[in-house]
C-alpha atoms as a PDB file:
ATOM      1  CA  UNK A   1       9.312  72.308 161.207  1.00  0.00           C
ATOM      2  CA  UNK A   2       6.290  74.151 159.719  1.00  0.00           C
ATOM      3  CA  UNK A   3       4.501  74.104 156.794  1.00  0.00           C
ATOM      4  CA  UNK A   4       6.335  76.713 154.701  1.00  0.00           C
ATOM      5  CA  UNK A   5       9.845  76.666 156.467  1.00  0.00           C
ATOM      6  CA  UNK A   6      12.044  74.609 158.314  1.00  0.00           C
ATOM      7  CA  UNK A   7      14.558  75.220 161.136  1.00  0.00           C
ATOM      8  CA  UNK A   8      17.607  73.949 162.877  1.00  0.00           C
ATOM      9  CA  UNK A   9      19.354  74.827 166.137  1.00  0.00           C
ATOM     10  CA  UNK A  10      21.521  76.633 164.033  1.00  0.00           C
ATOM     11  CA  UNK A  11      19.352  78.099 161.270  1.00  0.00           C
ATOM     12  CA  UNK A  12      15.581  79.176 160.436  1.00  0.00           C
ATOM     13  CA  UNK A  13      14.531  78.792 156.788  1.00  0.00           C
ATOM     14  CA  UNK A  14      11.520  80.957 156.178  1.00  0.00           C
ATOM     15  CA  UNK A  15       9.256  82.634 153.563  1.00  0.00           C
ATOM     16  CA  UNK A  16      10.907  85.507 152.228  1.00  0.00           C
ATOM     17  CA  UNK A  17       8.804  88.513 153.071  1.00  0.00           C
ATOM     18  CA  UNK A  18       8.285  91.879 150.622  1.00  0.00           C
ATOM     19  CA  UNK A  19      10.095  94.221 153.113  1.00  0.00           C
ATOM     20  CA  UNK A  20      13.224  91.351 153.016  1.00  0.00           C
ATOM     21  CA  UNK A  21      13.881  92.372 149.177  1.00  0.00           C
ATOM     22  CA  UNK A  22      16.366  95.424 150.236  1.00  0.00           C
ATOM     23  CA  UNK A  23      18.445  92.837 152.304  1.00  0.00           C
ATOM     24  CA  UNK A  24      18.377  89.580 150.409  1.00  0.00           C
ATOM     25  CA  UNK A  25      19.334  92.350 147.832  1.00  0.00           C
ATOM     26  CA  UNK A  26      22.541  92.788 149.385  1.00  0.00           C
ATOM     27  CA  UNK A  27      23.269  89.846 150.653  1.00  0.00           C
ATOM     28  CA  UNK A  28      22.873  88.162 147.107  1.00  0.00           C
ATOM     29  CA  UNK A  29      25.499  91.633 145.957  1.00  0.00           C
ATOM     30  CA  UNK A  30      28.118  90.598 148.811  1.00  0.00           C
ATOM     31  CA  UNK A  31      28.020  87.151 147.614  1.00  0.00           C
ATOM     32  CA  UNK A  32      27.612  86.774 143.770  1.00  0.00           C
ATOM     33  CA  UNK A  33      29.829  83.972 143.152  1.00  0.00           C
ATOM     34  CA  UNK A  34      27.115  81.262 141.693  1.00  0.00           C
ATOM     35  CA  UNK A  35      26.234  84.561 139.456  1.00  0.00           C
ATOM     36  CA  UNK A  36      29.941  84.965 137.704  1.00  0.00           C
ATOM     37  CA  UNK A  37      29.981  81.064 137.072  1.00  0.00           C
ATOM     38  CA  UNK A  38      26.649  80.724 135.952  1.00  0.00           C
ATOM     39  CA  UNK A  39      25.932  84.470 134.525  1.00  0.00           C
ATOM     40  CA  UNK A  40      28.962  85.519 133.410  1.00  0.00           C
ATOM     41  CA  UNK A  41      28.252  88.843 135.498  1.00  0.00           C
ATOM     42  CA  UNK A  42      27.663  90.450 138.718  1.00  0.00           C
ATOM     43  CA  UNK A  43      24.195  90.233 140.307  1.00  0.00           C
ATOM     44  CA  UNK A  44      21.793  92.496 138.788  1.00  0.00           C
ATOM     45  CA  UNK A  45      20.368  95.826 141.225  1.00  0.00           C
ATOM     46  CA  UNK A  46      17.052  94.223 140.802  1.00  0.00           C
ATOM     47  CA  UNK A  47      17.855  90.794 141.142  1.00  0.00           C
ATOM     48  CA  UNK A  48      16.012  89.953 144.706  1.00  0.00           C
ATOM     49  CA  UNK A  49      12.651  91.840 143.632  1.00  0.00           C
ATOM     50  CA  UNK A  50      12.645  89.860 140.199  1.00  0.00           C
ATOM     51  CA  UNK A  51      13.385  86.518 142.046  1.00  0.00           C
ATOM     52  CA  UNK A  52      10.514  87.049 145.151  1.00  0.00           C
ATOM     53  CA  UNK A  53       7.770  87.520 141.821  1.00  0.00           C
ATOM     54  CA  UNK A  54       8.920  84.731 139.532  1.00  0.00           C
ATOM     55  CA  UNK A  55       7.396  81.596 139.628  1.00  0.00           C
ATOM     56  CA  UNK A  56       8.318  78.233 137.841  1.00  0.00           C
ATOM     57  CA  UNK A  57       7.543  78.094 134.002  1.00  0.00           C
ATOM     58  CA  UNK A  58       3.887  78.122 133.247  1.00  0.00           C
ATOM     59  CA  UNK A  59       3.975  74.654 131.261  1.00  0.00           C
ATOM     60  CA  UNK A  60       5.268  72.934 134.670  1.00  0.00           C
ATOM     61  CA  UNK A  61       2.825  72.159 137.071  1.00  0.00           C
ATOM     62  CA  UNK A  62       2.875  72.648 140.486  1.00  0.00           C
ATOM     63  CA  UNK A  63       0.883  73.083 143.776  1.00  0.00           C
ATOM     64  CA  UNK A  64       3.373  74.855 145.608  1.00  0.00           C
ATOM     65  CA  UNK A  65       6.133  77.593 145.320  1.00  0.00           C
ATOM     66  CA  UNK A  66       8.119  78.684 148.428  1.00  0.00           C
ATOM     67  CA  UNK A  67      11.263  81.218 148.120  1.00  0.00           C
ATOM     68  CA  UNK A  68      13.054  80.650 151.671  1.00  0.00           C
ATOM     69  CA  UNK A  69      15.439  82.590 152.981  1.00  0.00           C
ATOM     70  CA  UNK A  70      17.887  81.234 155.637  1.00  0.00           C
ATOM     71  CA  UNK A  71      18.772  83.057 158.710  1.00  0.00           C
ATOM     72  CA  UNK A  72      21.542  82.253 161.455  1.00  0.00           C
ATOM     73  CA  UNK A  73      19.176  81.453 164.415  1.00  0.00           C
ATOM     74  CA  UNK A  74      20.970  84.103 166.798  1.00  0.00           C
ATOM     75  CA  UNK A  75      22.023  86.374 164.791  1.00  0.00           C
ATOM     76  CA  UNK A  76      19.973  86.649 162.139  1.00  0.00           C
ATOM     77  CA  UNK A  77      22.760  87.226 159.736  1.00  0.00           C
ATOM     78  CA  UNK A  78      20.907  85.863 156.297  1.00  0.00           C
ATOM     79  CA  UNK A  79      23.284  82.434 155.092  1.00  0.00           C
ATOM     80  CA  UNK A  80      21.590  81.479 152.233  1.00  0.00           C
ATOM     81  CA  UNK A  81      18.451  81.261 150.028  1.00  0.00           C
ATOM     82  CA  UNK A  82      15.891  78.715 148.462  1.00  0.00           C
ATOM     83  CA  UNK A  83      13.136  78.211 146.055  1.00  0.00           C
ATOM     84  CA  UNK A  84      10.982  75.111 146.102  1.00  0.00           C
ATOM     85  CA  UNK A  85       8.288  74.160 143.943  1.00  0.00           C
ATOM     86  CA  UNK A  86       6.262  71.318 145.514  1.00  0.00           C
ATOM     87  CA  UNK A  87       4.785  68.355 143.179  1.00  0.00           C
ATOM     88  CA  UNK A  88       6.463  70.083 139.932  1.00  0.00           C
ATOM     89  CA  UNK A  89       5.748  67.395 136.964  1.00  0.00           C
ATOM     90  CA  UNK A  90       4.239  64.953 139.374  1.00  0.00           C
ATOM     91  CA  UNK A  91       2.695  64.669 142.596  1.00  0.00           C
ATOM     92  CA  UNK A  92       5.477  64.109 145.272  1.00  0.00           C
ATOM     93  CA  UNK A  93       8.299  65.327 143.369  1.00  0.00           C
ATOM     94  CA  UNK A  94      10.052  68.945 144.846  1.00  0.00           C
ATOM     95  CA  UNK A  95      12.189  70.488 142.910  1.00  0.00           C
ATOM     96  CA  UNK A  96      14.851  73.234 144.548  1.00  0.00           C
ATOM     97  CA  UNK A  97      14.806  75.731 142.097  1.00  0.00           C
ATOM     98  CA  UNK A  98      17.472  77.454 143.461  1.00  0.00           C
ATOM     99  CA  UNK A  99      20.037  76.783 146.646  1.00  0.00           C
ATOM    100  CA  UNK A 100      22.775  78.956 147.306  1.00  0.00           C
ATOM    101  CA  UNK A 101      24.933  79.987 150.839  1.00  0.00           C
ATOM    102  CA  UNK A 102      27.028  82.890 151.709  1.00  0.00           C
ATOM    103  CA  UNK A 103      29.979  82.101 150.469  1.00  0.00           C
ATOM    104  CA  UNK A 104      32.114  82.479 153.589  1.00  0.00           C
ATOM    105  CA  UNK A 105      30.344  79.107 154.866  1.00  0.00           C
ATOM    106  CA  UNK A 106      31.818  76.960 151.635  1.00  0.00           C
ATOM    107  CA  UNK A 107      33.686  74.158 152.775  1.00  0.00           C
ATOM    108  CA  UNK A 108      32.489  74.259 156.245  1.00  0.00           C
ATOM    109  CA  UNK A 109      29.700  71.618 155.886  1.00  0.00           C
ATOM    110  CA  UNK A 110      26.860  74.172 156.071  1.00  0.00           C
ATOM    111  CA  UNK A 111      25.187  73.117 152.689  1.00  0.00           C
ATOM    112  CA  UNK A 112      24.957  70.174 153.603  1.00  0.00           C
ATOM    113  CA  UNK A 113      23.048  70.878 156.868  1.00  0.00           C
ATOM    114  CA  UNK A 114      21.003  73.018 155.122  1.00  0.00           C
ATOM    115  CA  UNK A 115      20.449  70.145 152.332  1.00  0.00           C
ATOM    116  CA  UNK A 116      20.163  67.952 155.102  1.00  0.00           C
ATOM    117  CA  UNK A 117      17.068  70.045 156.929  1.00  0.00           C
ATOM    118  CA  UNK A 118      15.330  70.689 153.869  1.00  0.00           C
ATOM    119  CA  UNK A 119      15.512  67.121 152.753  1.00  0.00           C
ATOM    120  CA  UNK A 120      13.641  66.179 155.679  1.00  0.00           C
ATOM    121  CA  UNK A 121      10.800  68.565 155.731  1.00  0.00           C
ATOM    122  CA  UNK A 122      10.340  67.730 152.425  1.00  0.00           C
ATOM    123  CA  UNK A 123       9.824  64.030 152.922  1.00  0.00           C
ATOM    124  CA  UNK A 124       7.277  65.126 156.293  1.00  0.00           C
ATOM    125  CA  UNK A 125       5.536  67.205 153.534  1.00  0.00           C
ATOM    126  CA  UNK A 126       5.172  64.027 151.039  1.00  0.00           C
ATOM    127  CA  UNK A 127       8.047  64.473 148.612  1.00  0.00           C
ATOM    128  CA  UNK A 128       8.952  60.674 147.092  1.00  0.00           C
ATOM    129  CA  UNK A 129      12.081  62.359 145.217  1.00  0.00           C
ATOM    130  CA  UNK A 130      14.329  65.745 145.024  1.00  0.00           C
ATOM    131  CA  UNK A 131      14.729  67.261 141.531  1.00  0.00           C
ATOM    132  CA  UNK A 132      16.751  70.293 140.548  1.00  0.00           C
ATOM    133  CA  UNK A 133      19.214  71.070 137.927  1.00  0.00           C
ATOM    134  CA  UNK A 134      22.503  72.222 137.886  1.00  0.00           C
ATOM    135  CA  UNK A 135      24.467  73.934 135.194  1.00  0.00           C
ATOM    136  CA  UNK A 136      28.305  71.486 133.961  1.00  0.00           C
ATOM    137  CA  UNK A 137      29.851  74.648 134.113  1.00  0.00           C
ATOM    138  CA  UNK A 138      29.408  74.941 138.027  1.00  0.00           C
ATOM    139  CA  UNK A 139      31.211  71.930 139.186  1.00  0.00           C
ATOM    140  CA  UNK A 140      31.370  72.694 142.396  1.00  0.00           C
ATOM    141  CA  UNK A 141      27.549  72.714 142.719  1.00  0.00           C
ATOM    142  CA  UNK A 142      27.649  68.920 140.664  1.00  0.00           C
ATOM    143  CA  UNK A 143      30.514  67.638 142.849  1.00  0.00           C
ATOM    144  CA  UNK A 144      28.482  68.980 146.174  1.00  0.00           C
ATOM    145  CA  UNK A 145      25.073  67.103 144.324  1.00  0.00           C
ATOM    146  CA  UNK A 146      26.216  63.886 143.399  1.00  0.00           C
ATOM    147  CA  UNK A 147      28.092  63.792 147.174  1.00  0.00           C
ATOM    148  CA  UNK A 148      24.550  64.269 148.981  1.00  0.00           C
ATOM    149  CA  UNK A 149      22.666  61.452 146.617  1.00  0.00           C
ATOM    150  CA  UNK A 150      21.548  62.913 143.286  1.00  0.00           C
ATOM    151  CA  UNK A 151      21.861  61.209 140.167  1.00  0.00           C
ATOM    152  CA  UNK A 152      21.594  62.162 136.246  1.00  0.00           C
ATOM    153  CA  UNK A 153      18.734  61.637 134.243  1.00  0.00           C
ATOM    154  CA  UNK A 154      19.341  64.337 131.761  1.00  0.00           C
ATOM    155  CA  UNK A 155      21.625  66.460 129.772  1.00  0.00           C
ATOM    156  CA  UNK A 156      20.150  69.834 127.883  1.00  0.00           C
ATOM    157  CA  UNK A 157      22.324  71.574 125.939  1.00  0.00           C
ATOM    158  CA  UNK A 158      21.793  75.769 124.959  1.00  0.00           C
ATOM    159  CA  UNK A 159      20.343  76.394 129.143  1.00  0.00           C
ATOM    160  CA  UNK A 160      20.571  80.381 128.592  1.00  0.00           C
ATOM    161  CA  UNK A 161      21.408  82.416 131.478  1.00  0.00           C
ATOM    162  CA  UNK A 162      22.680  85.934 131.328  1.00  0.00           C
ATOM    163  CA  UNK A 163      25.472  86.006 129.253  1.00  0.00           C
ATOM    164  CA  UNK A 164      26.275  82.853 129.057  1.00  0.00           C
ATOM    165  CA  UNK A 165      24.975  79.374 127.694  1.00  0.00           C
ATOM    166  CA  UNK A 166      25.048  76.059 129.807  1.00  0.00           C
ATOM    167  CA  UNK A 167      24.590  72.518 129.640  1.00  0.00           C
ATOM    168  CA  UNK A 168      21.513  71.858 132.174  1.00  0.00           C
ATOM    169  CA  UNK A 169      22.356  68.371 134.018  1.00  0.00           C
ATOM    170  CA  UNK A 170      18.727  67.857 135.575  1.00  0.00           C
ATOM    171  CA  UNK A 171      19.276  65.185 138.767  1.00  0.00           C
ATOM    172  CA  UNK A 172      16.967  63.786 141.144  1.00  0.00           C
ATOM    173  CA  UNK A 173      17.159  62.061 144.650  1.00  0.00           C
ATOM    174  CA  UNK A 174      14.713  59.088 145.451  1.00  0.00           C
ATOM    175  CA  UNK A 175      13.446  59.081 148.792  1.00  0.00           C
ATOM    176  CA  UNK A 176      13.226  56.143 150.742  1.00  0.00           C
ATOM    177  CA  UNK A 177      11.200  53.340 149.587  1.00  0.00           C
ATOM    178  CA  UNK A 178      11.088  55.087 146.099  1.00  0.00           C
ATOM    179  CA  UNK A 179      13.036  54.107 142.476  1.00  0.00           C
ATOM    180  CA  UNK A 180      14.636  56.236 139.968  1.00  0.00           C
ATOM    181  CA  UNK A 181      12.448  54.281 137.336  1.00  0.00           C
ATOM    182  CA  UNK A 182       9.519  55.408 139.186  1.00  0.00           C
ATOM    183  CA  UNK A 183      10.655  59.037 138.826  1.00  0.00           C
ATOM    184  CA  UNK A 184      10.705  58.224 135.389  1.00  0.00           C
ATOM    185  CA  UNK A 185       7.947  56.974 134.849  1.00  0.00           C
ATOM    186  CA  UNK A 186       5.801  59.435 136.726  1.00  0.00           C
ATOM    187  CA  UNK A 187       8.220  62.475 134.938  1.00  0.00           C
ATOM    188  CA  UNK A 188       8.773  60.859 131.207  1.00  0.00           C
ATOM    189  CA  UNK A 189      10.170  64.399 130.322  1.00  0.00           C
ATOM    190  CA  UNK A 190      13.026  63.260 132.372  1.00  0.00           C
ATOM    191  CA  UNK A 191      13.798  60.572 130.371  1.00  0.00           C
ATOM    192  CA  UNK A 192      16.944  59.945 127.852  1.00  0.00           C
ATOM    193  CA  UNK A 193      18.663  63.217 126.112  1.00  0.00           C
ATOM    194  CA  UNK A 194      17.519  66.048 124.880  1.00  0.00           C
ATOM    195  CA  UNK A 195      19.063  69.029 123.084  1.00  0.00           C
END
């Protein structure tokens, strides 16, 4: 596994490159799913070229940011996408920004290979806990979460995006050897409810 990707015998997660745009574009167009539920509409045209520039918010710090997109190792048929910010908040803390699969491999245990693969490059590359955030509204996504080993730590209601406004249900994942309070403690932003 290298330094900024990660790969399987089935799959190679890798930096998404400029000329990859036109591609992930479609693939993300073919597959907008996680954009109805969370949205309210389609993927926009400019979605992919958007997504390769953004970068977490300013007032987060971080010392990493990798957008990885996942290709079938012999095919090369693109099966998913992620963004990772490395020690966001905290040193040893990775947040996954963003995680979504074709949608023709739901239900067939693929996220959670995927999950699986990234979970342990992250922990080679020093992560003490997983962090992301997931929108109530998408409870597949919160089932699929709390199944691989997340818990709650925080509710925020009025999450805008699109058309639509969410409840953000931020969770995090200690790694071995590490405590939920210590995530706390090291991330007190994380801590209790907010509106």
């Amino acid at each position: 596994m290298g330094a900024s990707g990660f790969e399987t015998d089935e799959f190679i997660a890798h930096q998404i490159a400029r000329e990859e745009i036109a591609e992930l574009q479609a693939f993300i167009e073919s597959n907008p799913v996680y954009w109805l539920i969370t949205q309210g509409h389609r993927p926009p045209a400019d979605d992919a070229a958007k997504s390769f520039d953004q970068l977490p918010p300013a007032d987060m710090g971080y010392s990493e940011h990798l957008s990885l997109l996942v290709r079938h190792r012999s095919t090369r048929q693109i099966l998913g996408q992620l963004d990772i910010a490395a020690d966001l908040l905290a040193i040893g803390v990775y947040h996954l920004g963003f995680f979504m699969t074709a949608t023709r491999t739901h239900g067939s245990g693929f996220a959670h290979r995927l999950h699986e693969a990234y979970e342990c490059w992250a922990l080679e590359r020093g992560a003490r806990w997983l962090r992301l955030g997931v929108v109530a509204a998408n409870h597949r996504a919160e089932a699929f979460w709390r199944r691989v080993g997340y818990v709650e730590v925080k509710r925020r209601d009025g999450y805008v995006l699109g058309d639509l406004s969410h409840v953000l249900i931020t969770m995090v994942k200690p790694m071995p050897g590490e405590t939920l309070d210590e995530y706390l403690a090291a991330v007190p932003r994380d801590s209790g409810v907010a509106s």
